[in-house]
N, C-alpha and C. Protein backbone atom coordinates (compact mmCIF):
# COMPACT_ATOMS: atom_id res chain seq x y z
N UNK A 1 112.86 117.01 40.74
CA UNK A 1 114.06 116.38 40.25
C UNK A 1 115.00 116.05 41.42
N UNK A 2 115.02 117.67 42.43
CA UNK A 2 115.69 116.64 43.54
C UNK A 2 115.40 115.66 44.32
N UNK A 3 114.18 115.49 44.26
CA UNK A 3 113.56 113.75 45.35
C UNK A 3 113.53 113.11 44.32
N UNK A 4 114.10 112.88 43.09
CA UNK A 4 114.13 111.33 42.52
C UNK A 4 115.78 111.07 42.04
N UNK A 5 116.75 112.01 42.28
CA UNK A 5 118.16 111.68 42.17
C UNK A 5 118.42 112.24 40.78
N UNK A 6 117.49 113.22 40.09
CA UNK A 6 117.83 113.46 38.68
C UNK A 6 117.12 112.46 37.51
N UNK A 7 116.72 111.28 37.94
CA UNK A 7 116.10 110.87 36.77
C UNK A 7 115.07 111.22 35.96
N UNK A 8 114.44 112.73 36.64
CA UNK A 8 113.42 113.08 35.74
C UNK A 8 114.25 114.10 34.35
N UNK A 9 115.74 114.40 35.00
CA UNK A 9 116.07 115.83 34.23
C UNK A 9 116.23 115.37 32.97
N UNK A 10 115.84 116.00 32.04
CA UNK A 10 115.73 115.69 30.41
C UNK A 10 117.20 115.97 30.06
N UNK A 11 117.81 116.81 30.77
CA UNK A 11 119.04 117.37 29.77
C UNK A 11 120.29 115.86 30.37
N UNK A 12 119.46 115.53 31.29
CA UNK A 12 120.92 114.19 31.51
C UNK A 12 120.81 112.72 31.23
N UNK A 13 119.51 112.68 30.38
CA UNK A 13 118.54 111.76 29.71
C UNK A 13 117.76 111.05 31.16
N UNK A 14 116.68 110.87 30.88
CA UNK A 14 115.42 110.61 31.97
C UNK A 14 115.55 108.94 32.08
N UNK A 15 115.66 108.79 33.20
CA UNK A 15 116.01 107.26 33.89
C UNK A 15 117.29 107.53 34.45
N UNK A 16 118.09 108.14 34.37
CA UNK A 16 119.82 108.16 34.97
C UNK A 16 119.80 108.85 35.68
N UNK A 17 120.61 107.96 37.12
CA UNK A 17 120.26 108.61 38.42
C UNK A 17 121.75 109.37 38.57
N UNK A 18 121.94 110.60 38.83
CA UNK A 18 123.17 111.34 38.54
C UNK A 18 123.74 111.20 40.45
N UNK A 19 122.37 111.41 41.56
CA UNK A 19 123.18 111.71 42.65
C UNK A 19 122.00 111.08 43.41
N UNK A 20 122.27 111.00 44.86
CA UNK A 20 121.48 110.98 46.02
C UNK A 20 120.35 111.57 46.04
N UNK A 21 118.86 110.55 45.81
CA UNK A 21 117.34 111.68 46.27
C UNK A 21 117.10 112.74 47.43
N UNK A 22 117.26 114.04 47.22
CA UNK A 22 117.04 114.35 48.96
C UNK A 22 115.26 114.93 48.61
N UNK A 23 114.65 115.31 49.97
CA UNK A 23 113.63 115.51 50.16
C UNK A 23 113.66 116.82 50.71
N UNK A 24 112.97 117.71 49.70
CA UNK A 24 112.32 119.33 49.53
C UNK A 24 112.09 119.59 50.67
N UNK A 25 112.09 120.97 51.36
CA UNK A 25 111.91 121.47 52.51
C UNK A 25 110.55 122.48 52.01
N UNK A 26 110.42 122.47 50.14
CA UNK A 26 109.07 123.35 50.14
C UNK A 26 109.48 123.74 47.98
N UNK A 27 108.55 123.98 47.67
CA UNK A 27 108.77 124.63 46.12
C UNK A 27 108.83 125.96 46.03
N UNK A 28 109.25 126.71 45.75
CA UNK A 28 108.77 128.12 44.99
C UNK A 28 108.47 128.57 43.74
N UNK A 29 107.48 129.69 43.69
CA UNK A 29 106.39 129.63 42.17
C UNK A 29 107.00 131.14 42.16
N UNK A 30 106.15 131.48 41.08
CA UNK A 30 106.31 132.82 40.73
C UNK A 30 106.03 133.85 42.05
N UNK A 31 107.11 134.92 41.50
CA UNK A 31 106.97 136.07 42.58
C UNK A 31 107.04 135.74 44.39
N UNK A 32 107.52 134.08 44.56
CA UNK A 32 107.57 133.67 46.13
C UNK A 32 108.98 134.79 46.79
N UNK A 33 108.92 134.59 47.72
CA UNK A 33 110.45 135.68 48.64
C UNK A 33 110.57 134.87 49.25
N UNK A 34 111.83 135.08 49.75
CA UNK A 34 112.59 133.59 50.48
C UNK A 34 113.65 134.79 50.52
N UNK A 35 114.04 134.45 52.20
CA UNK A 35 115.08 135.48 52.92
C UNK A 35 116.24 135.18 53.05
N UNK A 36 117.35 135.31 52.96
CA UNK A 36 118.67 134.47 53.19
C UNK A 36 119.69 135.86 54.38
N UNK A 37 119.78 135.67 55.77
CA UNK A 37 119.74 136.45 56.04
C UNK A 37 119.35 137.95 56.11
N UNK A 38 119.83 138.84 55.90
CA UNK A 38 118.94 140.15 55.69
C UNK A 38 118.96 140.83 54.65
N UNK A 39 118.93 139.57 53.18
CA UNK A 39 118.85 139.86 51.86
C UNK A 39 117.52 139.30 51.91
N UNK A 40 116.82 140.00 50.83
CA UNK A 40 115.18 138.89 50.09
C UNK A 40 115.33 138.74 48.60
N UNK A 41 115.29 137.93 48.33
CA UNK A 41 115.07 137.05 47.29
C UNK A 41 113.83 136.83 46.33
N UNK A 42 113.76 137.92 45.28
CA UNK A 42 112.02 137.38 44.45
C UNK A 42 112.24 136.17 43.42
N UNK A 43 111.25 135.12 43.44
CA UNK A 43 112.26 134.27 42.48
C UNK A 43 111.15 134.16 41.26
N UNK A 44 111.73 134.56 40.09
CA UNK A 44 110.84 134.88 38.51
C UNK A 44 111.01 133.88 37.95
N UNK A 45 109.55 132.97 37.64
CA UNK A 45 109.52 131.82 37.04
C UNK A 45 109.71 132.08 35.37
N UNK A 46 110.24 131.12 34.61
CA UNK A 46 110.56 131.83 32.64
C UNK A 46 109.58 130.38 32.42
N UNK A 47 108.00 130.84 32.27
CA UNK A 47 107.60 129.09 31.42
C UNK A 47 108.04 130.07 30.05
N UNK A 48 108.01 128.45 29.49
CA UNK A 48 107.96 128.76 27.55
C UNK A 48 109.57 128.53 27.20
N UNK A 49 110.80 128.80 28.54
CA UNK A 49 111.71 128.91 28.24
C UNK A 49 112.67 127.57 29.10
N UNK A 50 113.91 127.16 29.03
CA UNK A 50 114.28 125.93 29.47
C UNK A 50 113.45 125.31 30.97
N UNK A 51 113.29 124.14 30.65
CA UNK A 51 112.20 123.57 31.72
C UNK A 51 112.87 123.74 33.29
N UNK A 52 111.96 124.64 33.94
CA UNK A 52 112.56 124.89 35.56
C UNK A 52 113.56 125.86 35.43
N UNK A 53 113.42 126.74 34.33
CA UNK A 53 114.22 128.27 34.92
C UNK A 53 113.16 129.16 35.67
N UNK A 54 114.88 129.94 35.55
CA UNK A 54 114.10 130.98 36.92
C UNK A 54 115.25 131.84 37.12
N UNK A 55 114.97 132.68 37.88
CA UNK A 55 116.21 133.69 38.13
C UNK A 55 115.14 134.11 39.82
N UNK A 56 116.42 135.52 39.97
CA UNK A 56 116.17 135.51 41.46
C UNK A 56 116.08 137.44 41.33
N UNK A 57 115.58 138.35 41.63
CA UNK A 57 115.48 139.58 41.57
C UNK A 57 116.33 139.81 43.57
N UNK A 58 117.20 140.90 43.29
CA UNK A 58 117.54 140.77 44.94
C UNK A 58 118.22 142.42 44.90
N UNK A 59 118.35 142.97 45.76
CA UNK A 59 119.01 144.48 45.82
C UNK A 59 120.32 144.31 46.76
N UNK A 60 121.53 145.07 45.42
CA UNK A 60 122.88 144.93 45.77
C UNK A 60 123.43 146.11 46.62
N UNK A 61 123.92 146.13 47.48
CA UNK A 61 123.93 147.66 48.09
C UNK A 61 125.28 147.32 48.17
N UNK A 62 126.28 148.78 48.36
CA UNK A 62 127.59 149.02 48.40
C UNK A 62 127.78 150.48 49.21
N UNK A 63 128.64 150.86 49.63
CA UNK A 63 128.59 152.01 50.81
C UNK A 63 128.34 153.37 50.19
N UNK A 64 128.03 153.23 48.75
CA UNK A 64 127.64 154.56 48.16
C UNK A 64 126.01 154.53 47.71
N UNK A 65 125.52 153.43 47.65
CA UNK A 65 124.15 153.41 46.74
C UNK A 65 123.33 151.89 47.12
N UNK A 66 122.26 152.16 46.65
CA UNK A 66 121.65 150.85 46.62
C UNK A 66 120.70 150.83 45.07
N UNK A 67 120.91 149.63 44.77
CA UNK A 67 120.24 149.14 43.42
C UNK A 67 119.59 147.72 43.39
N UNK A 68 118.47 147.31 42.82
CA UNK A 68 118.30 146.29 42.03
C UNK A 68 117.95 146.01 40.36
């Protein structure tokens, strides 16, 4: 959707170009990690559920504990 400017996205009706095409540096699938500084990132694909969700699994730390 981002290399064609949005005209594929269903929710903004398909043909309407909302913004500028840019070109992907790469996709991510289920269970990929992708680092953003010295956080990691799991990213959980939802098929069956709105087209191209996903969420991101990541561990929040604070000066007493760490959790994800």
């Amino acid at each position: 959707m981002a290399e064609d400017g949005g005209r594929s996205d269903y929710a903004l009706g398909v043909g309407k170009s909302t913004y500028k095409p840019v070109k992907v540096d790469g996709v991510l699938h289920n269970g990929d990690k992708i680092r953003l500084g010295d956080m990691e990132l799991v990213m959980l694909h939802h098929p069956g559920h709105t087209k191209g969700s996903c969420s991101f699994l990541f561990d929040v730390k604070d000066p007493t504990r760490t959790s994800n």
